[in-house]
Protein backbone atom coordinates (compact mmCIF):
# COMPACT_ATOMS: atom_id res chain seq x y z
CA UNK A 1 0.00 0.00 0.00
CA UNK A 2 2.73 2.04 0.81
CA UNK A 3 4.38 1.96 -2.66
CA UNK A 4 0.83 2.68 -4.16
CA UNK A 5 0.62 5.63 -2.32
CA UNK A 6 4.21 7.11 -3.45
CA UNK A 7 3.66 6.06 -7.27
CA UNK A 8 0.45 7.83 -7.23
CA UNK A 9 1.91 10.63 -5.39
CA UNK A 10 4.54 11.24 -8.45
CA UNK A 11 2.20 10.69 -11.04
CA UNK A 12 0.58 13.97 -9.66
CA UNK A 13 3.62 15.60 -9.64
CA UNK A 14 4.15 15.14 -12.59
CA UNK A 15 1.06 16.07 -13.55
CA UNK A 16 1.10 19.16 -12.34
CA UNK A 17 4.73 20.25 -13.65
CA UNK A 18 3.71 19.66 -16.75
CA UNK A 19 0.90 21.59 -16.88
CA UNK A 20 2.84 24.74 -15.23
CA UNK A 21 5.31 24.21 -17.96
CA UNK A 22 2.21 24.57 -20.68
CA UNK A 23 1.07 27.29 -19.30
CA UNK A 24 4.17 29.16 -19.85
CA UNK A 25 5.47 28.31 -23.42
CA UNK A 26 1.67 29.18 -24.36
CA UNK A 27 2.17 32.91 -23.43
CA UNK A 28 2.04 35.64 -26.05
CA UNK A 29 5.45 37.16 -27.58
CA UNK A 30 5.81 40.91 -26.58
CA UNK A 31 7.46 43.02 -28.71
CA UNK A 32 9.99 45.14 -27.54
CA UNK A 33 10.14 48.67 -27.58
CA UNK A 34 12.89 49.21 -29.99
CA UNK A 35 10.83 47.24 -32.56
CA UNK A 36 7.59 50.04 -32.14
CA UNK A 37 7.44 52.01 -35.67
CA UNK A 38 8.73 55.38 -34.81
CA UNK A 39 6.11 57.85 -36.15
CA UNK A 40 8.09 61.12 -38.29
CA UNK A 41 7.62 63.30 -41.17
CA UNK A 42 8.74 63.07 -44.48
CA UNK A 43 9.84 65.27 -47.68
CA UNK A 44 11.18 64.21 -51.03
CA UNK A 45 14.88 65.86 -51.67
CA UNK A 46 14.62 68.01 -55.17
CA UNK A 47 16.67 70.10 -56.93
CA UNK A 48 16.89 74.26 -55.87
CA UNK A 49 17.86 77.00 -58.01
CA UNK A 50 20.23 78.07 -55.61
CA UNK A 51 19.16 81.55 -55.20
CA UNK A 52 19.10 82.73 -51.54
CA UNK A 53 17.39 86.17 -50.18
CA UNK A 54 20.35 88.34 -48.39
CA UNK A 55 19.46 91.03 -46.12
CA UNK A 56 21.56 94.05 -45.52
CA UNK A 57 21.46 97.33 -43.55
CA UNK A 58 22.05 100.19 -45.85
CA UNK A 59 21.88 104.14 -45.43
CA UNK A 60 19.76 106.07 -46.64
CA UNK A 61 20.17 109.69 -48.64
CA UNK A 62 18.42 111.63 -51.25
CA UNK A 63 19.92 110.55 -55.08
CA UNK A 64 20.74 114.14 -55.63
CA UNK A 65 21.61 116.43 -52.57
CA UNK A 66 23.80 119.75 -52.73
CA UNK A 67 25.59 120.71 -49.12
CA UNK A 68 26.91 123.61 -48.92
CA UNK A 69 30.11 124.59 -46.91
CA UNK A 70 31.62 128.16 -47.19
CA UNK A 71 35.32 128.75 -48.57
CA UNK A 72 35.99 132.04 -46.57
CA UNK A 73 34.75 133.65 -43.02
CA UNK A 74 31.95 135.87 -43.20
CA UNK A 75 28.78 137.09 -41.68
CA UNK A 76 25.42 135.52 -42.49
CA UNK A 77 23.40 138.45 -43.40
CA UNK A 78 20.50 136.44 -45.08
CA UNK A 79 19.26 133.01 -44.36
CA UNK A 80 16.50 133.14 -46.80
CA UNK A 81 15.58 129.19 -45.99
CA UNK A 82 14.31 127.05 -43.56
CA UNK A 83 14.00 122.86 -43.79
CA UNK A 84 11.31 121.83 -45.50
CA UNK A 85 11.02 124.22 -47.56
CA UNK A 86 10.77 124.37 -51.84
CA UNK A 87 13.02 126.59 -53.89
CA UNK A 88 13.59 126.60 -57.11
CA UNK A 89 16.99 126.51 -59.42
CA UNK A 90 18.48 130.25 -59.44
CA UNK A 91 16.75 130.87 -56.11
CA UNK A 92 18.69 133.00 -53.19
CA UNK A 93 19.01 131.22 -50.20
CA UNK A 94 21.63 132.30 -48.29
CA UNK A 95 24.74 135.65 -48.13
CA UNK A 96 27.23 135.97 -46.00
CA UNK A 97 29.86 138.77 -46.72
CA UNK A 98 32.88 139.23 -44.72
CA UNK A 99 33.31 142.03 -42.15
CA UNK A 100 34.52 144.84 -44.35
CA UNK A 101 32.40 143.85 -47.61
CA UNK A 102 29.77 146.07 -47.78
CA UNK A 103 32.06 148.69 -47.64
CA UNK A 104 34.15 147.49 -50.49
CA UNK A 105 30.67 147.45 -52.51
CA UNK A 106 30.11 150.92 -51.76
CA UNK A 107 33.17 152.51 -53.00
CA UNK A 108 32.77 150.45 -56.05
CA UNK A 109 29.00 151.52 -56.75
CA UNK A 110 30.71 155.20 -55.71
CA UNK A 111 32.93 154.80 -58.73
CA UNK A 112 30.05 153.41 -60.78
CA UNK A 113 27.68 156.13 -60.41
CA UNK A 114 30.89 158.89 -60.95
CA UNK A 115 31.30 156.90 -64.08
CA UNK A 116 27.72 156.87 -65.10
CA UNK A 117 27.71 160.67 -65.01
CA UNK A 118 31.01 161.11 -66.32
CA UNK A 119 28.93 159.23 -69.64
CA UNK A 120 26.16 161.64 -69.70
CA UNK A 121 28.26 164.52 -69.75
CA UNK A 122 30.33 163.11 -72.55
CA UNK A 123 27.67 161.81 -74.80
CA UNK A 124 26.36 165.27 -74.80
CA UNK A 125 29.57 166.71 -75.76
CA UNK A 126 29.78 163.95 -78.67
CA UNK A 127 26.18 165.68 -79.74
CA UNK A 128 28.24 169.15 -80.32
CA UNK A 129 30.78 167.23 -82.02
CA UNK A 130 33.76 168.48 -78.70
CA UNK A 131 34.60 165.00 -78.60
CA UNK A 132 35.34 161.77 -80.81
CA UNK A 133 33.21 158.89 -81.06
CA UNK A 134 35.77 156.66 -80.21
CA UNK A 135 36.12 157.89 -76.28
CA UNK A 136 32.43 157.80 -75.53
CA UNK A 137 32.32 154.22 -76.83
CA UNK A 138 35.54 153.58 -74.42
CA UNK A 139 33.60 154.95 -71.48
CA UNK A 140 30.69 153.26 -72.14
CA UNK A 141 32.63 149.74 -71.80
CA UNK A 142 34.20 150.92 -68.78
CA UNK A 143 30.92 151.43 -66.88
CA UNK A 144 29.05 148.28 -68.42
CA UNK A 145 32.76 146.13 -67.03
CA UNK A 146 32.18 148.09 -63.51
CA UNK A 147 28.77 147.07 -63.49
CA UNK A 148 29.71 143.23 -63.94
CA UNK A 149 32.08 143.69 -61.34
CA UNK A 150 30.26 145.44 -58.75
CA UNK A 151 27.28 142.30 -60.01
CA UNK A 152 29.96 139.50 -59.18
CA UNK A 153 31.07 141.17 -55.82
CA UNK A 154 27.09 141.16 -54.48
CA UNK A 155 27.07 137.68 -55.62
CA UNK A 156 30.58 136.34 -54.73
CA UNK A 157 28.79 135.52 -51.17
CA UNK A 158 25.45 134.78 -52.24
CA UNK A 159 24.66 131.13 -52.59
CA UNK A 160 21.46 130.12 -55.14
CA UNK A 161 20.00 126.99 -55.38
CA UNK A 162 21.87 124.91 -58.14
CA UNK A 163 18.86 122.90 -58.53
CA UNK A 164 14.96 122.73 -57.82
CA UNK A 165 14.41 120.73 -54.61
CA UNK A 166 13.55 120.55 -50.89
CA UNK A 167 15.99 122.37 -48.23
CA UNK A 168 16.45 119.28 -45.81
CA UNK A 169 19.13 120.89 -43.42
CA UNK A 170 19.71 124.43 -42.30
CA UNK A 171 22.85 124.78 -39.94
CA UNK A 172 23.06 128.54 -39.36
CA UNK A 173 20.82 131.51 -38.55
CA UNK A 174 20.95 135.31 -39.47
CA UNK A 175 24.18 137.07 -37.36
CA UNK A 176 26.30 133.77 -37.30
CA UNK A 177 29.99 133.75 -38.11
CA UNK A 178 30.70 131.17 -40.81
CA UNK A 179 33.89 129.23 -40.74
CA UNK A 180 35.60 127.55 -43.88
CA UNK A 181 34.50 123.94 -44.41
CA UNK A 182 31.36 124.45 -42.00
CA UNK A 183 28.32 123.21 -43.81
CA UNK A 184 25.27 125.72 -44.02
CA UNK A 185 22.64 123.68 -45.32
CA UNK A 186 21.34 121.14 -47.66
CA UNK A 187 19.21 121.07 -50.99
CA UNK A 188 17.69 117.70 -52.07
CA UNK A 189 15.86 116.41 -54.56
CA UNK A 190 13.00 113.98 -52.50
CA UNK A 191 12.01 112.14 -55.25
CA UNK A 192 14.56 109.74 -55.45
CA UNK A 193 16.04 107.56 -52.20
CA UNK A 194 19.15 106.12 -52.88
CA UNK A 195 20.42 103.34 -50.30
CA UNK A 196 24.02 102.46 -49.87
CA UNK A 197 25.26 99.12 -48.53
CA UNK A 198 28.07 96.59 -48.92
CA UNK A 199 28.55 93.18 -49.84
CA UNK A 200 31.56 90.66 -50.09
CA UNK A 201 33.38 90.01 -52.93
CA UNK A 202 31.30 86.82 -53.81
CA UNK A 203 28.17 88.53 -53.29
CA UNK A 204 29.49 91.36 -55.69
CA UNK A 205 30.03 89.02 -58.26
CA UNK A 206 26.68 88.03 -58.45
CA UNK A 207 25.08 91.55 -58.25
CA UNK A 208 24.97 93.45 -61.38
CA UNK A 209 23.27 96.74 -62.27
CA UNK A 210 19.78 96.81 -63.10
CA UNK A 211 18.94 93.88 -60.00
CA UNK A 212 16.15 94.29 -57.94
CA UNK A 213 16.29 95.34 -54.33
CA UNK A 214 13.58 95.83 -51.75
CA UNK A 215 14.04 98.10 -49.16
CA UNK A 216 12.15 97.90 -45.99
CA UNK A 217 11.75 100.57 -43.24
CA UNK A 218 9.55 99.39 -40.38
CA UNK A 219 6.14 99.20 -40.43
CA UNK A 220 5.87 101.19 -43.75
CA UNK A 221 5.13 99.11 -47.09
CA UNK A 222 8.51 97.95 -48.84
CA UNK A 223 9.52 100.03 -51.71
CA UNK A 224 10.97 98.35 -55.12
CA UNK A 225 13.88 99.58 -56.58
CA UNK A 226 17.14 99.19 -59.01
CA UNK A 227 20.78 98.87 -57.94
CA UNK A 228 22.21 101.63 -60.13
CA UNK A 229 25.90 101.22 -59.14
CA UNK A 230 28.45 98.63 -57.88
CA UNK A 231 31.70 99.29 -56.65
CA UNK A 232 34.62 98.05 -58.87
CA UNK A 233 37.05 98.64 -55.76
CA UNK A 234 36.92 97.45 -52.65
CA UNK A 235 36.49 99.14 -49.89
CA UNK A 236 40.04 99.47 -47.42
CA UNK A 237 37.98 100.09 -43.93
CA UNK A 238 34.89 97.83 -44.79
CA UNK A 239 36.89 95.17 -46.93
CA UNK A 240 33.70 94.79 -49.02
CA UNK A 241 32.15 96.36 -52.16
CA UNK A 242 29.75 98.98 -52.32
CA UNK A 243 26.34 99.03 -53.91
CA UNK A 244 23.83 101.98 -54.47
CA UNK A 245 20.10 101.27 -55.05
CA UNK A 246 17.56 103.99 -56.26
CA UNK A 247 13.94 104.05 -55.25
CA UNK A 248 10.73 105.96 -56.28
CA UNK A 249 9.88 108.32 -53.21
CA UNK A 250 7.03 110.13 -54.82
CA UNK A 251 5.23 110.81 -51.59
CA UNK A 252 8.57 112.52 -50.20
CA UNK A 253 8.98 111.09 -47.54
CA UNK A 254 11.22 112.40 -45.03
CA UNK A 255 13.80 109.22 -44.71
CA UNK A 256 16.74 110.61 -45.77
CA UNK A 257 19.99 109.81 -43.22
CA UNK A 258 17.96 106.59 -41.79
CA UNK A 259 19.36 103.35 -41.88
CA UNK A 260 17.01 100.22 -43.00
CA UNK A 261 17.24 97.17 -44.32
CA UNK A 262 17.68 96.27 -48.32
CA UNK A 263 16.81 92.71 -49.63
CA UNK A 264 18.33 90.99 -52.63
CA UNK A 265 17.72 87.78 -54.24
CA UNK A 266 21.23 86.35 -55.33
CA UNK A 267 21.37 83.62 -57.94
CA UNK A 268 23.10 80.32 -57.19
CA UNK A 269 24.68 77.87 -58.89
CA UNK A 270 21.72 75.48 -59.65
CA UNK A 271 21.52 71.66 -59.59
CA UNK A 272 22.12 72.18 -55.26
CA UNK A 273 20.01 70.44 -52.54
CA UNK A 274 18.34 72.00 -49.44
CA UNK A 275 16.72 70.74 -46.67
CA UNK A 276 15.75 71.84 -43.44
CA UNK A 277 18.46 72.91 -40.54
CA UNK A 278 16.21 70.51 -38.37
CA UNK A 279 16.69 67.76 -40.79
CA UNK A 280 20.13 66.94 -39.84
CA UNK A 281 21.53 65.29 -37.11
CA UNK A 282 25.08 65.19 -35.86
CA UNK A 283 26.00 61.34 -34.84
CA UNK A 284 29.67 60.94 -33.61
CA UNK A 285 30.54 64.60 -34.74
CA UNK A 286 29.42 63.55 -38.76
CA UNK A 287 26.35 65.35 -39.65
CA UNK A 288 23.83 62.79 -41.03
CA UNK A 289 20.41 62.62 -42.44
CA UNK A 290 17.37 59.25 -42.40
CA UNK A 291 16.75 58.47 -45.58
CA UNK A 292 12.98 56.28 -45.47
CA UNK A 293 13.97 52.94 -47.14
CA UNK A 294 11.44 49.87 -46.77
CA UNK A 295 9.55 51.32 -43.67
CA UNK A 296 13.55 52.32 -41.69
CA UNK A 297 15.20 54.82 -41.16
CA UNK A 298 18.57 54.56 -42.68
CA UNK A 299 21.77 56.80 -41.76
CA UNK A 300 23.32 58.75 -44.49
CA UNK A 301 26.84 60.53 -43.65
CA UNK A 302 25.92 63.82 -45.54
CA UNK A 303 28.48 67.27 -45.91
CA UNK A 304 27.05 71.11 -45.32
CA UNK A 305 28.39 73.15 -48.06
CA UNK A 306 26.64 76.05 -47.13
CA UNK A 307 23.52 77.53 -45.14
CA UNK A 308 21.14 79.48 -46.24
CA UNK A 309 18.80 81.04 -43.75
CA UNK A 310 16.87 77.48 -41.94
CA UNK A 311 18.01 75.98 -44.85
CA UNK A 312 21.83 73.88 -44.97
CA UNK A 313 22.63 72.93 -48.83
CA UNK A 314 23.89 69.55 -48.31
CA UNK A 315 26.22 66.59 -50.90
CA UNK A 316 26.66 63.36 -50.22
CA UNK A 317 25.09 60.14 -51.22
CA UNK A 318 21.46 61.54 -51.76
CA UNK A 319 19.39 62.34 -55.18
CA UNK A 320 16.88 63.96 -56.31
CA UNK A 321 13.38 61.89 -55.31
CA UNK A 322 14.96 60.67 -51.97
CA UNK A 323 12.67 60.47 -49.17
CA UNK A 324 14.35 61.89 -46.09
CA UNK A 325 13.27 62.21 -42.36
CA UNK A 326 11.77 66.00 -41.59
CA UNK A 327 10.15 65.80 -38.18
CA UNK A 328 11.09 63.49 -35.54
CA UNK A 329 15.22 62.86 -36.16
CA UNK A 330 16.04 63.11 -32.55
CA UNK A 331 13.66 59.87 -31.61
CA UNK A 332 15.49 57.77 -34.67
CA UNK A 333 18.64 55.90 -35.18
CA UNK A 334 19.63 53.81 -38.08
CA UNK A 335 17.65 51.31 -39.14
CA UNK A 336 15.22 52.68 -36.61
CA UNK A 337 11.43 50.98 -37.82
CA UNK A 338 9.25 54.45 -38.67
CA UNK A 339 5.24 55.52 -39.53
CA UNK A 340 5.37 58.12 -41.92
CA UNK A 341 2.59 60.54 -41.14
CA UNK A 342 1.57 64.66 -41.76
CA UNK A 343 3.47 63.65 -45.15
CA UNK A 344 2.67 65.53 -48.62
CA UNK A 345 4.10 62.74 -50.66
């Protein structure tokens, strides 16, 4: 009975092991995390143009301005302007004599007037036939040269307005001693805004006269204009080349002096490809980017040749058509499983 008792007793054992040891091998598989699809965003790589938008700070001035600064100390007797204000070509605008140069005017207009009589007198005599043709005709040039002379004295310090424009700066009011080299005002012509800025020697290369520019200045609409000159020398202080854009400034703005921004488009090279700043990674210090081959991500070593804005221009083994990772780089690795969603392809 006893042996019964301990073959029956294994038998259940038994029994029981083995079904423990079903129960196990029958459980599901779980997957592990590193096999989850990966879910990103997608573009196709393509061909640019290579042209890039550069943005540059320029300064801003009138196309045509006239400032005037004095040769010789004198007085300013007349300041006939004030900023703002129109004048047209020929116009007086400002005198300023020296010291002692009214008097010098007077003793000449003396001698004019002596002379002017002197004329009469003999003209009357020529009428009695007391004295030749030939001297009244002599004294007649003399006072007509005395005349231009005492003319160019009043208007050696006279200054008229070379030009039809707007008077933009006045520097000096009625009394004030003016120095040599001391500017008294400026005359501009509103119409036009020129902008000046600089640009390297690659840039300069691929600007040429006639190219569009935008300038912007704050909240104000952007004006189109025309670069109208480029720089065949570089500059020594700036070591860079400059370029002057013109622009329409029919409502006459007062912007003159200013400094704003001008935007170019510059052409590339063509046949380049871009993608986004965010679409790189840097793995082991090599920049990289996930190509999307057969549902993976797959590493591609990849070379910046240049940025542009958000934008990095990139070689390497890539072609146009490629399918590349866009959103979602820094939860990949190679061969990383991925969902493409939010694509456009």
């Amino acid at each position: 009975m006893k042996k019964i008792g301990m073959i029956a007793g294994m038998t259940f054992s038994l029994v029981v092991g083995a079904a423990c040891g079903g129960n196990h091998t029958g459980q599901p598989h779980v997957e592990s995390p590193k096999d989850e699809a990966i879910i990103v965003s997608t573009d196709r790589m393509a061909y640019s143009d290579g042209s890039e938008d550069k943005l540059y700070h320029a300064d801003l001035e009138y196309a045509r301005s006239f400032k005037f600064a004095p040769q010789t100390d004198g007085i300013a007797t007349r300041v006939m302007i004030r900023p703002g204000q129109k004048v047209a070509e020929g116009q007086m605008l400002i005198a300023y004599p020296p010291q002692n140069y009214q008097l010098q005017v007077e003793q000449q207009q003396a001698i004019y007037r002596d002379l002017q009589n002197k004329l009469v007198k003999q003209k009357a005599l020529l009428t009695k036939g007391f004295v030749a043709r030939q001297t009244v005709d002599d004294l007649e040039l003399e006072v007509e040269n005395k005349a231009k002379e005492i003319r160019i004295m009043e208007e050696q310090y006279v200054v008229k307005a070379p030009f039809s424009g707007t008077v933009t700066d006045v520097s000096v009011t009625q009394g004030d001693h003016v120095t040599p080299g001391t500017p008294l005002f400026i005359l501009s012509e509103m119409d036009e805004l020129a902008a000046e800025f600089f640009v390297s020697l690659e840039e300069a290369f691929q600007i040429k006269e006639g190219d569009s520019v935008i300038l912007e200045l704050g909240s104000l609409p952007e004006w189109q204009g025309r670069v109208v000159r480029k720089s065949a020398i570089m500059d020594d202080a700036r070591k860079a080349y400059r370029i002057r854009a013109e622009f329409n400034n029919r409502h006459d703005m007062a912007v003159g002096g200013m400094t704003a921004n001008v935007r170019m488009k510059l052409a590339g090279s063509g046949n380049s490809i871009r993608v986004p700043l965010t679409a790189v990674a840097s793995v082991g210090g090599k920049d990289m980017i996930y190509k999307c081959v057969h549902g993976r991500a797959v590493a591609t070593p990849v070379r910046i040749a240049r940025i542009v804005g958000q934008q990095a221009v990139i070689e390497g083994d890539i072609e146009p058509g490629d399918e590349y990772v866009t959103v979602g780089i820094e939860k990949i690795s190679d061969e990383s499983p991925i969902n493409i969603m939010n694509s456009d392809l």
